[in-house]
PDB file of N, CA and C in Angstrom:
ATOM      1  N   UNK A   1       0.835  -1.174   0.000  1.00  0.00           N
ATOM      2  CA  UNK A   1       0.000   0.000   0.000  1.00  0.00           C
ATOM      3  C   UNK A   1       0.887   1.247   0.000  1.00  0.00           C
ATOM      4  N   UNK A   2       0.607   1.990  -0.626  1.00  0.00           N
ATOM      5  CA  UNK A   2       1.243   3.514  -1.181  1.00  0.00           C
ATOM      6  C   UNK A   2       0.775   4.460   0.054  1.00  0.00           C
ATOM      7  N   UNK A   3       1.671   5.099   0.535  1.00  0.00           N
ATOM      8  CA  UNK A   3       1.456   6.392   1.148  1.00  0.00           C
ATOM      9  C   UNK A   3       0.769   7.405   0.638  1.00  0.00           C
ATOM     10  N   UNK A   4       0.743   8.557   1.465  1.00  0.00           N
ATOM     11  CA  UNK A   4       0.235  10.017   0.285  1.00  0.00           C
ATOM     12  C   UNK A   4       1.196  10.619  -0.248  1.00  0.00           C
ATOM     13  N   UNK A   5       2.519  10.598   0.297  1.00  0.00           N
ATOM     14  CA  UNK A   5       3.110  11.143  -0.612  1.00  0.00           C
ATOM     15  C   UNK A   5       4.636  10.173  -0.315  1.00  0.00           C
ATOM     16  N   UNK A   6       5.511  10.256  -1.628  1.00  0.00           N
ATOM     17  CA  UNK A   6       6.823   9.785  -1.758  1.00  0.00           C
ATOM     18  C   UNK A   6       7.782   9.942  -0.172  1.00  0.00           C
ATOM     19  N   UNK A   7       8.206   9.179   0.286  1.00  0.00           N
ATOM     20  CA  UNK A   7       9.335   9.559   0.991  1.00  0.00           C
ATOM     21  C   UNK A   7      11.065   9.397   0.970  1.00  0.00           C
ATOM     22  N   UNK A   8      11.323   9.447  -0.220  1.00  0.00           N
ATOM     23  CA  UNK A   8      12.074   9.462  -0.971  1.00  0.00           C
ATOM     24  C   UNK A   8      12.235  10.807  -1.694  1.00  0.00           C
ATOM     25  N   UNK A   9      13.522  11.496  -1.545  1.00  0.00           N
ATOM     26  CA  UNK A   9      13.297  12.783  -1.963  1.00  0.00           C
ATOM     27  C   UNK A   9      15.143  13.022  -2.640  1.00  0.00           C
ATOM     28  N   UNK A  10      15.047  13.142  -3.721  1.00  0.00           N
ATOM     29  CA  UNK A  10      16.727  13.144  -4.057  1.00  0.00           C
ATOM     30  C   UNK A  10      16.767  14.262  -4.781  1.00  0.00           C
ATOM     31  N   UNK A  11      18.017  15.116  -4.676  1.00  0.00           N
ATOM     32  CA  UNK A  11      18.166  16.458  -5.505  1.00  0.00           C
ATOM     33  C   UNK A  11      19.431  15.970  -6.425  1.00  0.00           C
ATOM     34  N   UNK A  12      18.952  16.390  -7.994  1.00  0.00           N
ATOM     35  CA  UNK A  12      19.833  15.822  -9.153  1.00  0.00           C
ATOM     36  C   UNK A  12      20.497  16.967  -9.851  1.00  0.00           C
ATOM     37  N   UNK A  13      21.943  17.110  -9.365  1.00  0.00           N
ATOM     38  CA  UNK A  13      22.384  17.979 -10.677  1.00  0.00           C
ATOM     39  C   UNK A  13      22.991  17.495 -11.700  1.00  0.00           C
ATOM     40  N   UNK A  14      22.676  18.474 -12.775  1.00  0.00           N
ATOM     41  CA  UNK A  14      23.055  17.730 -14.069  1.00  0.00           C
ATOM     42  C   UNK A  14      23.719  19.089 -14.770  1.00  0.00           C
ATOM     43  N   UNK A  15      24.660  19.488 -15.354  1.00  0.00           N
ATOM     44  CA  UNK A  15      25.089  20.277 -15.880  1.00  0.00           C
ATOM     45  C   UNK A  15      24.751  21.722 -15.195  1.00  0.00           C
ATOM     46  N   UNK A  16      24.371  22.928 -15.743  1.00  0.00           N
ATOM     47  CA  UNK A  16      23.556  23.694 -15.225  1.00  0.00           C
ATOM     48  C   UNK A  16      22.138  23.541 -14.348  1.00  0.00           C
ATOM     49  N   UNK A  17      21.171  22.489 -14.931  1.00  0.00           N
ATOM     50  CA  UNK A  17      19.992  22.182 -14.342  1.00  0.00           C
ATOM     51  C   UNK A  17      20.360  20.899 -12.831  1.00  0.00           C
ATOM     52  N   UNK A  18      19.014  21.624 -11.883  1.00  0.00           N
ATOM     53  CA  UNK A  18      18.920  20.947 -11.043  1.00  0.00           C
ATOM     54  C   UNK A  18      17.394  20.335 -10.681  1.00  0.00           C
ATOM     55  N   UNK A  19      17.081  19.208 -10.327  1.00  0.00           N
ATOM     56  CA  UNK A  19      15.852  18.317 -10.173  1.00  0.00           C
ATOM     57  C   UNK A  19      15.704  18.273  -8.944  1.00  0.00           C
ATOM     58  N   UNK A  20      14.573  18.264  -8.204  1.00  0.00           N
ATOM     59  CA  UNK A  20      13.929  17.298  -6.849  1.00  0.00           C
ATOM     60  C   UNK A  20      13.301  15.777  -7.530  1.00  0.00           C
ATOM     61  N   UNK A  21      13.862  15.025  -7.237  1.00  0.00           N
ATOM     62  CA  UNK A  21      12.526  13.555  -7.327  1.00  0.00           C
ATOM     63  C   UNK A  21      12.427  13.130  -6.584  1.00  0.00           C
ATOM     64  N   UNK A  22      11.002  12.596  -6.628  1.00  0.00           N
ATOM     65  CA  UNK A  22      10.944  11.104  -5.403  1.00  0.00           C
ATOM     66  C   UNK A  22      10.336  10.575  -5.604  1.00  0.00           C
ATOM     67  N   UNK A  23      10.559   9.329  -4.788  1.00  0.00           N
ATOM     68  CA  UNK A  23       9.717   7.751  -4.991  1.00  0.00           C
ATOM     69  C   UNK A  23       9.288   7.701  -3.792  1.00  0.00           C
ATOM     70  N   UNK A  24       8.394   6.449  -3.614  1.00  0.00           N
ATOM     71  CA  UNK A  24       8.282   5.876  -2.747  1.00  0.00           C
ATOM     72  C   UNK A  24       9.314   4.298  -2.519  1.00  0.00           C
ATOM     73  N   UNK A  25       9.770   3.923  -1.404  1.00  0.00           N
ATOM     74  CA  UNK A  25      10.496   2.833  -1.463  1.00  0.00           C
ATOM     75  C   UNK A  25      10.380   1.654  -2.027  1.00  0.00           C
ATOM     76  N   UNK A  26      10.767   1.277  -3.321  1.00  0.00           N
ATOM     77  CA  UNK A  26      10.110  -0.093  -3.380  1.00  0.00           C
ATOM     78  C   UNK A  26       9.629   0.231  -4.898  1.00  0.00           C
ATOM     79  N   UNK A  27       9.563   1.615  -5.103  1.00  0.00           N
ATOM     80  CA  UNK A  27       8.683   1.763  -6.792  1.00  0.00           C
ATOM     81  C   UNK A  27       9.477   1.617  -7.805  1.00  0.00           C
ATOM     82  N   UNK A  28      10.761   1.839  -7.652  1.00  0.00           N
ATOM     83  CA  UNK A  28      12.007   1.865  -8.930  1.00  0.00           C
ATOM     84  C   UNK A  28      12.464   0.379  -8.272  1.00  0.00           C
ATOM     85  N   UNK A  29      13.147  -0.289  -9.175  1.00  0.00           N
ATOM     86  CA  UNK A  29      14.348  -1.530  -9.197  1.00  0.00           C
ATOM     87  C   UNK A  29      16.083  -0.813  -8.962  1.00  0.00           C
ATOM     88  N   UNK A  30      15.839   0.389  -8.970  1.00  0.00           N
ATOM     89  CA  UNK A  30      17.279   1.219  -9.186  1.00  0.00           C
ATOM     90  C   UNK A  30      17.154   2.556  -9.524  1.00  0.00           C
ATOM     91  N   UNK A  31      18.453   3.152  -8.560  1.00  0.00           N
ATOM     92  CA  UNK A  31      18.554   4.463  -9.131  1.00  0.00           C
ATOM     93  C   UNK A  31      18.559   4.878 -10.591  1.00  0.00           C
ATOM     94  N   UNK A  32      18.718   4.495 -11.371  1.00  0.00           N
ATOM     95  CA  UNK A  32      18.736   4.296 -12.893  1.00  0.00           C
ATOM     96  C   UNK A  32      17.944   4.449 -13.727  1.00  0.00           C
ATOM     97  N   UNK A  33      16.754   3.704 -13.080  1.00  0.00           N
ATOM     98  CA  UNK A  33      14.943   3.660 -13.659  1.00  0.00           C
ATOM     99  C   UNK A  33      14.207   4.504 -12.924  1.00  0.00           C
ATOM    100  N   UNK A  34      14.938   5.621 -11.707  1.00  0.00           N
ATOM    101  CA  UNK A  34      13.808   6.596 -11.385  1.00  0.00           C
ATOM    102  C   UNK A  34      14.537   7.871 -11.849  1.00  0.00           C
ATOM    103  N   UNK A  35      15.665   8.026 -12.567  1.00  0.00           N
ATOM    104  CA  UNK A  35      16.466   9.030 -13.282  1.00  0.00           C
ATOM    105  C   UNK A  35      15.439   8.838 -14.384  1.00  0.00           C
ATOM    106  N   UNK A  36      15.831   7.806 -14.966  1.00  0.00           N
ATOM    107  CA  UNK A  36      15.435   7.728 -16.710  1.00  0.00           C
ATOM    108  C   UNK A  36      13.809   7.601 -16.722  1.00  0.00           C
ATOM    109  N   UNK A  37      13.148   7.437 -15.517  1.00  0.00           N
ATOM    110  CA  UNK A  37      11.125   7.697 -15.511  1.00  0.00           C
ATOM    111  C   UNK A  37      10.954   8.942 -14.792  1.00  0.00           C
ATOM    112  N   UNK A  38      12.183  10.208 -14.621  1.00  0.00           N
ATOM    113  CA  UNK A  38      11.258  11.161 -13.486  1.00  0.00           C
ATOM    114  C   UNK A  38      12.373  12.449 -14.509  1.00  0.00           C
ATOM    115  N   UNK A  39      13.490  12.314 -15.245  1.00  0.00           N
ATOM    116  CA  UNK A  39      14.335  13.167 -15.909  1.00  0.00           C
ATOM    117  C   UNK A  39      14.651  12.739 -17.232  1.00  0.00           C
ATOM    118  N   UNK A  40      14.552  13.407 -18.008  1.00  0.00           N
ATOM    119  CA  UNK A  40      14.932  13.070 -19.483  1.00  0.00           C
ATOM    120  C   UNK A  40      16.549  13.308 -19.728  1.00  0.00           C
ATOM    121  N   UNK A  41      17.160  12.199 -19.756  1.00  0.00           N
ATOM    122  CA  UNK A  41      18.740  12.442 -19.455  1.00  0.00           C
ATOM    123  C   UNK A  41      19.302  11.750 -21.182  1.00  0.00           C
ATOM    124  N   UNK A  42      19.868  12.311 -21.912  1.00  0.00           N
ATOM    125  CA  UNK A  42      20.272  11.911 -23.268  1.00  0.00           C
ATOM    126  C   UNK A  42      21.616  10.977 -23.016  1.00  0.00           C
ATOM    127  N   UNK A  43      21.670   9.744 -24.204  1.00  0.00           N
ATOM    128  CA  UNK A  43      22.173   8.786 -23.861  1.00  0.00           C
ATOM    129  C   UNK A  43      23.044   8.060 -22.254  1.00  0.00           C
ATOM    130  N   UNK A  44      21.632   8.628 -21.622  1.00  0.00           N
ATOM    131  CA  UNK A  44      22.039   7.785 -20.361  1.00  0.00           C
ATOM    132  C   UNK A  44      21.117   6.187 -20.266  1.00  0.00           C
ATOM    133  N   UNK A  45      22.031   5.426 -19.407  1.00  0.00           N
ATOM    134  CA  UNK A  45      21.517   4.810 -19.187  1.00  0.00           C
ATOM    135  C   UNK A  45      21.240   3.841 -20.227  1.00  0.00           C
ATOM    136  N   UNK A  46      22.107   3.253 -21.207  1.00  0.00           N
ATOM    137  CA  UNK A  46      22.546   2.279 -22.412  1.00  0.00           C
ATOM    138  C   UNK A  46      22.218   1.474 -22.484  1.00  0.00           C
ATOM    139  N   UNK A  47      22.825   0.686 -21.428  1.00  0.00           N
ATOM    140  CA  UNK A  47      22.685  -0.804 -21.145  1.00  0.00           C
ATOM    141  C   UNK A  47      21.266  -1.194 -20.502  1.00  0.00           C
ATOM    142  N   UNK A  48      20.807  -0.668 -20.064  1.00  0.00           N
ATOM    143  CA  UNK A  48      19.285  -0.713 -19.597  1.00  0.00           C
ATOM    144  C   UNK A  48      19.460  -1.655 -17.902  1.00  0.00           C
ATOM    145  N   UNK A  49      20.475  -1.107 -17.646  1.00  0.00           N
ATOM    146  CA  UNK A  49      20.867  -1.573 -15.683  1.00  0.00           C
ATOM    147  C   UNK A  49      21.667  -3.075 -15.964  1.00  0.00           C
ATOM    148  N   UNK A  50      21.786  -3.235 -17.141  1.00  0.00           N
ATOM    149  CA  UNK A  50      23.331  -4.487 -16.753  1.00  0.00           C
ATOM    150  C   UNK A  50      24.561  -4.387 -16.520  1.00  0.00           C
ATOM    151  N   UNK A  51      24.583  -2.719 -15.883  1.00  0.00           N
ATOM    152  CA  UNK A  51      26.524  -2.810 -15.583  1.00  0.00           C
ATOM    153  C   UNK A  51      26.898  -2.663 -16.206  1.00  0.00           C
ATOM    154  N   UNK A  52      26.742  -2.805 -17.674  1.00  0.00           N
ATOM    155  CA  UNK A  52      28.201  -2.770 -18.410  1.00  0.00           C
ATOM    156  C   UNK A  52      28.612  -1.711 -19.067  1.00  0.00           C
ATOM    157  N   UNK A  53      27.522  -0.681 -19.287  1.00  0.00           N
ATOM    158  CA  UNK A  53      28.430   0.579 -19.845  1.00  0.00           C
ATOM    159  C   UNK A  53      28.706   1.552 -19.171  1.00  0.00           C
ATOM    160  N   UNK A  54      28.649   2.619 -18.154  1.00  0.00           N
ATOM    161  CA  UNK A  54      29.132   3.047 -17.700  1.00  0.00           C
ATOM    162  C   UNK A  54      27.967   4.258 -18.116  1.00  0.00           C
ATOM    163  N   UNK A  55      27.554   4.429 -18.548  1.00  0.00           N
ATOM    164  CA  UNK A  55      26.449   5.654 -18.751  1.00  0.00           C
ATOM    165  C   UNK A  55      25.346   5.980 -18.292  1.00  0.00           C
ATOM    166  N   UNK A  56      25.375   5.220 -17.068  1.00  0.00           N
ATOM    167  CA  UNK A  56      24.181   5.477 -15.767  1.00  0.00           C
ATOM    168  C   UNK A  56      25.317   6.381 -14.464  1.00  0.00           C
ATOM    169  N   UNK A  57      26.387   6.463 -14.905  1.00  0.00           N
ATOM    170  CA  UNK A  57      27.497   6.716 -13.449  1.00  0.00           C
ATOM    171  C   UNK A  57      27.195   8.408 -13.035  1.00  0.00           C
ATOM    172  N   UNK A  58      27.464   8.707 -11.779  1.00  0.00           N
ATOM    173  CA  UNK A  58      26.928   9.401 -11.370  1.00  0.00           C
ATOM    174  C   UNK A  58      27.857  10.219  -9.608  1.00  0.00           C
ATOM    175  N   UNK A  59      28.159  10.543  -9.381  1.00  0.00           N
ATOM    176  CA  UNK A  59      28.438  10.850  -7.952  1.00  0.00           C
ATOM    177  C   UNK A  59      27.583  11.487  -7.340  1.00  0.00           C
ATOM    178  N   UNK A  60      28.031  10.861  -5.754  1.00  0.00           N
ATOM    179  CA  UNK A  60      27.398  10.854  -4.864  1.00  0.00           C
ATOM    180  C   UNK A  60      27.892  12.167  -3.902  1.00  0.00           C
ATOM    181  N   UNK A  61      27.025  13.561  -3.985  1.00  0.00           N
ATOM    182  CA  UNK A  61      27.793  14.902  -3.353  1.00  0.00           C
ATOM    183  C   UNK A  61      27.588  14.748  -1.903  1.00  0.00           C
ATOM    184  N   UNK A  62      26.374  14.361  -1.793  1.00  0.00           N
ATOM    185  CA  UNK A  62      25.344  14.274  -0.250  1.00  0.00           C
ATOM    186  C   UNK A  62      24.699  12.807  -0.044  1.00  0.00           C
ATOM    187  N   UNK A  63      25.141  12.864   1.076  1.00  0.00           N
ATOM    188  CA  UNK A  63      24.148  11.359   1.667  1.00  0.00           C
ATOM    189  C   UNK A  63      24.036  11.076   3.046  1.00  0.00           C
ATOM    190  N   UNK A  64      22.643  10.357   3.328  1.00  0.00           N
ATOM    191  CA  UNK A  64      23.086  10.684   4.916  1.00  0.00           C
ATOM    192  C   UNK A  64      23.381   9.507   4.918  1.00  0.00           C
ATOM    193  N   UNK A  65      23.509   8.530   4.240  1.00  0.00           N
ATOM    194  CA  UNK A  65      24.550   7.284   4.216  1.00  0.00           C
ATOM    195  C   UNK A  65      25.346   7.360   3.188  1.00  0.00           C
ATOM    196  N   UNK A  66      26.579   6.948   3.843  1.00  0.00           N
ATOM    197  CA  UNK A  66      27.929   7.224   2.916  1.00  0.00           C
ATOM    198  C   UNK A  66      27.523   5.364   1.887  1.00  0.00           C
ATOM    199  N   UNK A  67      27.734   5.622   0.894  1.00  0.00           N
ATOM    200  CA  UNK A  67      27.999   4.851  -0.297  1.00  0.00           C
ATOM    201  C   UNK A  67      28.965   4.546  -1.121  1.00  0.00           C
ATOM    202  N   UNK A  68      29.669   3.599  -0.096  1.00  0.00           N
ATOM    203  CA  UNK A  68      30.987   3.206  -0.318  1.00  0.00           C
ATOM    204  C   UNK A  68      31.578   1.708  -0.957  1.00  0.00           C
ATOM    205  N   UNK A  69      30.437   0.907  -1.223  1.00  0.00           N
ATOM    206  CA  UNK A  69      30.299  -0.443  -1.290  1.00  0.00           C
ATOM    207  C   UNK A  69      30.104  -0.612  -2.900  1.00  0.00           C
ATOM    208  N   UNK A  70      30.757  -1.362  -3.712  1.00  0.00           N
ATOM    209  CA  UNK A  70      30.636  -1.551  -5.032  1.00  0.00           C
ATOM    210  C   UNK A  70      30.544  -3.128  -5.243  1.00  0.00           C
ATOM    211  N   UNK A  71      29.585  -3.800  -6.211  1.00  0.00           N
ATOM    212  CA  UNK A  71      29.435  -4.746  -6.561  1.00  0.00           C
ATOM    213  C   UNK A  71      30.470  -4.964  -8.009  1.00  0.00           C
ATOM    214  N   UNK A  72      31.031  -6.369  -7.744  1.00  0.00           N
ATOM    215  CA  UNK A  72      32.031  -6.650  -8.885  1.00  0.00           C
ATOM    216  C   UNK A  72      32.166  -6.045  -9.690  1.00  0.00           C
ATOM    217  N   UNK A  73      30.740  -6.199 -10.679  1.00  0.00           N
ATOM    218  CA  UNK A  73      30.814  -5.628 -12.063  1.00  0.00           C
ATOM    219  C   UNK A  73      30.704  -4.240 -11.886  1.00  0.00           C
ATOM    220  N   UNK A  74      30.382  -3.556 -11.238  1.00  0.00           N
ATOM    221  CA  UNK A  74      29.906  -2.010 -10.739  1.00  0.00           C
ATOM    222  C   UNK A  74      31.745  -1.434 -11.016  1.00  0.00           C
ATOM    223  N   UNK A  75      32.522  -2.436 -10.280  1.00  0.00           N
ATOM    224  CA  UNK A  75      33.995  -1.540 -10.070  1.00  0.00           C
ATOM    225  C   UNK A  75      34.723  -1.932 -11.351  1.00  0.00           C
ATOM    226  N   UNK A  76      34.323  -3.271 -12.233  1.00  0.00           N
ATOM    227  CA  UNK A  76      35.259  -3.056 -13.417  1.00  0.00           C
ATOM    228  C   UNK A  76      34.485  -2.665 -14.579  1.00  0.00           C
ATOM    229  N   UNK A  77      33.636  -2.467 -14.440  1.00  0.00           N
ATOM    230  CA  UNK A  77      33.077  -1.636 -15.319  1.00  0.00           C
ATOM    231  C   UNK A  77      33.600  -0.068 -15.243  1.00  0.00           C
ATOM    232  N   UNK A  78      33.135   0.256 -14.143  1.00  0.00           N
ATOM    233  CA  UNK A  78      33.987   1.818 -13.951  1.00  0.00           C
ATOM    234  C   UNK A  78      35.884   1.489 -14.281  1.00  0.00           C
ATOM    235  N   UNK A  79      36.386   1.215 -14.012  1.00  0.00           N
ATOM    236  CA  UNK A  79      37.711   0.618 -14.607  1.00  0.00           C
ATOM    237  C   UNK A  79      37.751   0.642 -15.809  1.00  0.00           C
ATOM    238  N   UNK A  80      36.902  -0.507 -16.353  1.00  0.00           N
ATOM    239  CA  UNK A  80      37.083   0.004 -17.942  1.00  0.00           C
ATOM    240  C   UNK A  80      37.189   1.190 -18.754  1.00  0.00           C
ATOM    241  N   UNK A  81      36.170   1.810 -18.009  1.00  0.00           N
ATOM    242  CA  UNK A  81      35.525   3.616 -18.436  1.00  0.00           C
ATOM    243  C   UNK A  81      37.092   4.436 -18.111  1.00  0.00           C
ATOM    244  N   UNK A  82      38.032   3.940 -17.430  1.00  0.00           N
ATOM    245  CA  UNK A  82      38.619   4.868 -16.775  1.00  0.00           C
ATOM    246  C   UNK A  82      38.537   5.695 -15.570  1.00  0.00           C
ATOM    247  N   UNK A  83      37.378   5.136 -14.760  1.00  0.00           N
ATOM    248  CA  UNK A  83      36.935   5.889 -13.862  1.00  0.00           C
ATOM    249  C   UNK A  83      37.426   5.486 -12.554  1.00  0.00           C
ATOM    250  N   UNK A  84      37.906   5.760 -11.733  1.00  0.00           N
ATOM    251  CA  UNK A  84      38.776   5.625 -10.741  1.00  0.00           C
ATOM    252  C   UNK A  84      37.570   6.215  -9.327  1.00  0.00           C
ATOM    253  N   UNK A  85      37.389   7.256  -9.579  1.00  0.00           N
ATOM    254  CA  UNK A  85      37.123   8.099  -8.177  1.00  0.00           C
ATOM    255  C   UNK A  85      35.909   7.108  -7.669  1.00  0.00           C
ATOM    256  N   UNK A  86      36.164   6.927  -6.362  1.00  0.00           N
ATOM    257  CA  UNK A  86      35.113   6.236  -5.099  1.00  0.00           C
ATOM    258  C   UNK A  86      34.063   6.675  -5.046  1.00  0.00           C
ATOM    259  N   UNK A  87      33.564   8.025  -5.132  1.00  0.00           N
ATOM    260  CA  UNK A  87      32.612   8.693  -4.911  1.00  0.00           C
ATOM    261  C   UNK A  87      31.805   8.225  -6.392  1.00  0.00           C
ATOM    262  N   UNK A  88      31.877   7.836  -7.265  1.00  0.00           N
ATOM    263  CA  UNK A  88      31.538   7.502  -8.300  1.00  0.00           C
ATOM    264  C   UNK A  88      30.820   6.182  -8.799  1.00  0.00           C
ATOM    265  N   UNK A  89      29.522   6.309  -8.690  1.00  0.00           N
ATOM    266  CA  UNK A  89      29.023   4.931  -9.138  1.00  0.00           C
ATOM    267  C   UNK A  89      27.728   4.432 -10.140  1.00  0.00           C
ATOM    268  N   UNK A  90      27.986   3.465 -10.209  1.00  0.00           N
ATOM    269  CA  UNK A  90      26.423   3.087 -11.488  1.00  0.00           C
ATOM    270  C   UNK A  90      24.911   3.194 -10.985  1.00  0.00           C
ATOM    271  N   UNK A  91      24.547   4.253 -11.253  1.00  0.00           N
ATOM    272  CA  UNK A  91      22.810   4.493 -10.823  1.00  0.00           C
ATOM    273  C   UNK A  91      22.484   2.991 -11.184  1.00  0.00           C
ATOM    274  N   UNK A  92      22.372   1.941 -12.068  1.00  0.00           N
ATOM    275  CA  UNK A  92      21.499   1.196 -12.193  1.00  0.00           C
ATOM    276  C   UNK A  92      21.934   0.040 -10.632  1.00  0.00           C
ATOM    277  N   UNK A  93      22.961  -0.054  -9.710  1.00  0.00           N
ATOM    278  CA  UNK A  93      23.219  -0.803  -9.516  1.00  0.00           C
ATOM    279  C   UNK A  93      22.799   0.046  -7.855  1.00  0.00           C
ATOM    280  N   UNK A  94      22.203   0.694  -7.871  1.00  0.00           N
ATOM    281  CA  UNK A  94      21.652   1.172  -6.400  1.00  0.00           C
ATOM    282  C   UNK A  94      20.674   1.098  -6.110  1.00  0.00           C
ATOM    283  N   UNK A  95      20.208   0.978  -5.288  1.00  0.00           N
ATOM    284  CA  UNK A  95      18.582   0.766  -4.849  1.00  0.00           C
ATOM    285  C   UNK A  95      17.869   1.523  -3.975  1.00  0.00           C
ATOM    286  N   UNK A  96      16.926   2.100  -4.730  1.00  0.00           N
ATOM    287  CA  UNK A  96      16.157   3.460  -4.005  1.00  0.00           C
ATOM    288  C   UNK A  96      15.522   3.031  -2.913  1.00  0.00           C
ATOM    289  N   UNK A  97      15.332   3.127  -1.741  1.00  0.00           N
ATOM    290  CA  UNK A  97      15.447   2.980  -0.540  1.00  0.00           C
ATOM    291  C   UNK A  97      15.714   4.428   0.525  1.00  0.00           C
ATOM    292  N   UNK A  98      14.827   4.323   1.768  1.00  0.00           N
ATOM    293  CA  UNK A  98      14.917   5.131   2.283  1.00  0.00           C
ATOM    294  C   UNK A  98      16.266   5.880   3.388  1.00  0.00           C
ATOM    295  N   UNK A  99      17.571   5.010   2.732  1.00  0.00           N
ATOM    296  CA  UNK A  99      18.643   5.554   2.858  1.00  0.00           C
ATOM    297  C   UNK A  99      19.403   6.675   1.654  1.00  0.00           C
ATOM    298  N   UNK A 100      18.511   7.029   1.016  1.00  0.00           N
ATOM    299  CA  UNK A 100      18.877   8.064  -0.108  1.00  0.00           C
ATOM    300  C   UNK A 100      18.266   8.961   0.049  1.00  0.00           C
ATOM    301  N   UNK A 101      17.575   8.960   0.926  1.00  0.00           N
ATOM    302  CA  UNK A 101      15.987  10.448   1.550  1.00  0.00           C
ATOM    303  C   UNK A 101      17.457  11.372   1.608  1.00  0.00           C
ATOM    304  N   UNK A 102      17.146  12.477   0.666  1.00  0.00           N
ATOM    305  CA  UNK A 102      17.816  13.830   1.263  1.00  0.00           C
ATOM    306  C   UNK A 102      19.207  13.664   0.643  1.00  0.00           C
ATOM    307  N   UNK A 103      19.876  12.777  -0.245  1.00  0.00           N
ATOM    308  CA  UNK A 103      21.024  12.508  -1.113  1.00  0.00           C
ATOM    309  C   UNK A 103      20.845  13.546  -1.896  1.00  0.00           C
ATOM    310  N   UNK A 104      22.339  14.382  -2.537  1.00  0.00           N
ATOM    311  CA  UNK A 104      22.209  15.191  -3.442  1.00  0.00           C
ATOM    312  C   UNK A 104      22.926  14.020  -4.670  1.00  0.00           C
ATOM    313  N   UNK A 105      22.811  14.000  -5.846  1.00  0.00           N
ATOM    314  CA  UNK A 105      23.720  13.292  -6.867  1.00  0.00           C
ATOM    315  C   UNK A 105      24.347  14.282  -7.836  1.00  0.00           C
ATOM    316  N   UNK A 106      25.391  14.227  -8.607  1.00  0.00           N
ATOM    317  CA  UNK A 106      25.647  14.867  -9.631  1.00  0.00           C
ATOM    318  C   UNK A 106      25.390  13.417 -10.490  1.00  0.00           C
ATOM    319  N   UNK A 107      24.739  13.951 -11.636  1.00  0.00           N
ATOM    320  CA  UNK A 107      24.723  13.057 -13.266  1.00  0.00           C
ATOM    321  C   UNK A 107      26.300  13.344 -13.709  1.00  0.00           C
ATOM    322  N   UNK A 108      27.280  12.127 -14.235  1.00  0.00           N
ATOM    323  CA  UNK A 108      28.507  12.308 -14.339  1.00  0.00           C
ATOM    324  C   UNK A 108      28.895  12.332 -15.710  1.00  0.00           C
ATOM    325  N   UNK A 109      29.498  12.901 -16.544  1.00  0.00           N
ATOM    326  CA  UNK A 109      30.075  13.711 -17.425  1.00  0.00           C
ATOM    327  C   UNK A 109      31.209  13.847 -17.614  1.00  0.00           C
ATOM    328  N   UNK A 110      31.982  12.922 -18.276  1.00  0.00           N
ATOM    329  CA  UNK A 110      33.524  12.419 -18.089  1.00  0.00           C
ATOM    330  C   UNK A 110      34.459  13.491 -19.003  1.00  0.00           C
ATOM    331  N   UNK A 111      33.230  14.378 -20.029  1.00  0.00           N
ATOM    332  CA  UNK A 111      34.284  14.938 -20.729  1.00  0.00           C
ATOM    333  C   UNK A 111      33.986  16.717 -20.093  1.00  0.00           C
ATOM    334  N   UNK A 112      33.344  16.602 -18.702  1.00  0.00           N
ATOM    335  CA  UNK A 112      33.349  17.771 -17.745  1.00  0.00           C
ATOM    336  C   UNK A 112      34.479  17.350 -16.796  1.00  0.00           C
TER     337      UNK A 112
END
């Protein structure tokens, strides 16, 4: 059963523009699918949440849980990309949950 309103609340920057979204816990499979159903983000999000391209990646500015934990393919995939920094990870491979209430993200942009 659905609440009245989302409690899930994430602020998205993306270049110049900035977003509020939210879910409720449990409505997305991944950070990935409530980017690409709540923001129109151009060739993000490729692979459609299998890890392997690197075009869901994203850092993490704010959190009131630190997100430090990477799944296998999550870290050589970023490897492949060239992507090194920790703070840096695959929206499809996170899970919206009410430990992201109040997370800021940057959308990541490798040739920024």
């Amino acid at each position: 059963m659905l609440k009245d309103s989302p409690s899930i609340h994430i602020t998205v920057l993306d270049m110049d523009e900035t977003y509020t979204i939210s879910a409720y816990p449990g409505q997305y499979r991944s950070l990935m699918m409530m980017l690409y159903d709540q923001i129109y983000l151009e060739d993000f999000g490729e692979c459609l949440g299998m890890g392997r391209c690197a075009t869901c990646a994203i850092s993490i500015e704010a959190s009131q849980t630190p997100l430090t934990q990477f799944n296998r393919n999550e870290r050589v995939t970023l490897s492949k990309e060239g992507i090194e920094d920790p703070d840096i990870h695959l929206s499809c491979q996170i899970v919206v949950d009410e430990s992201l209430d109040g997370a800021v993200i940057r959308i990541y942009h490798p040739e920024f």
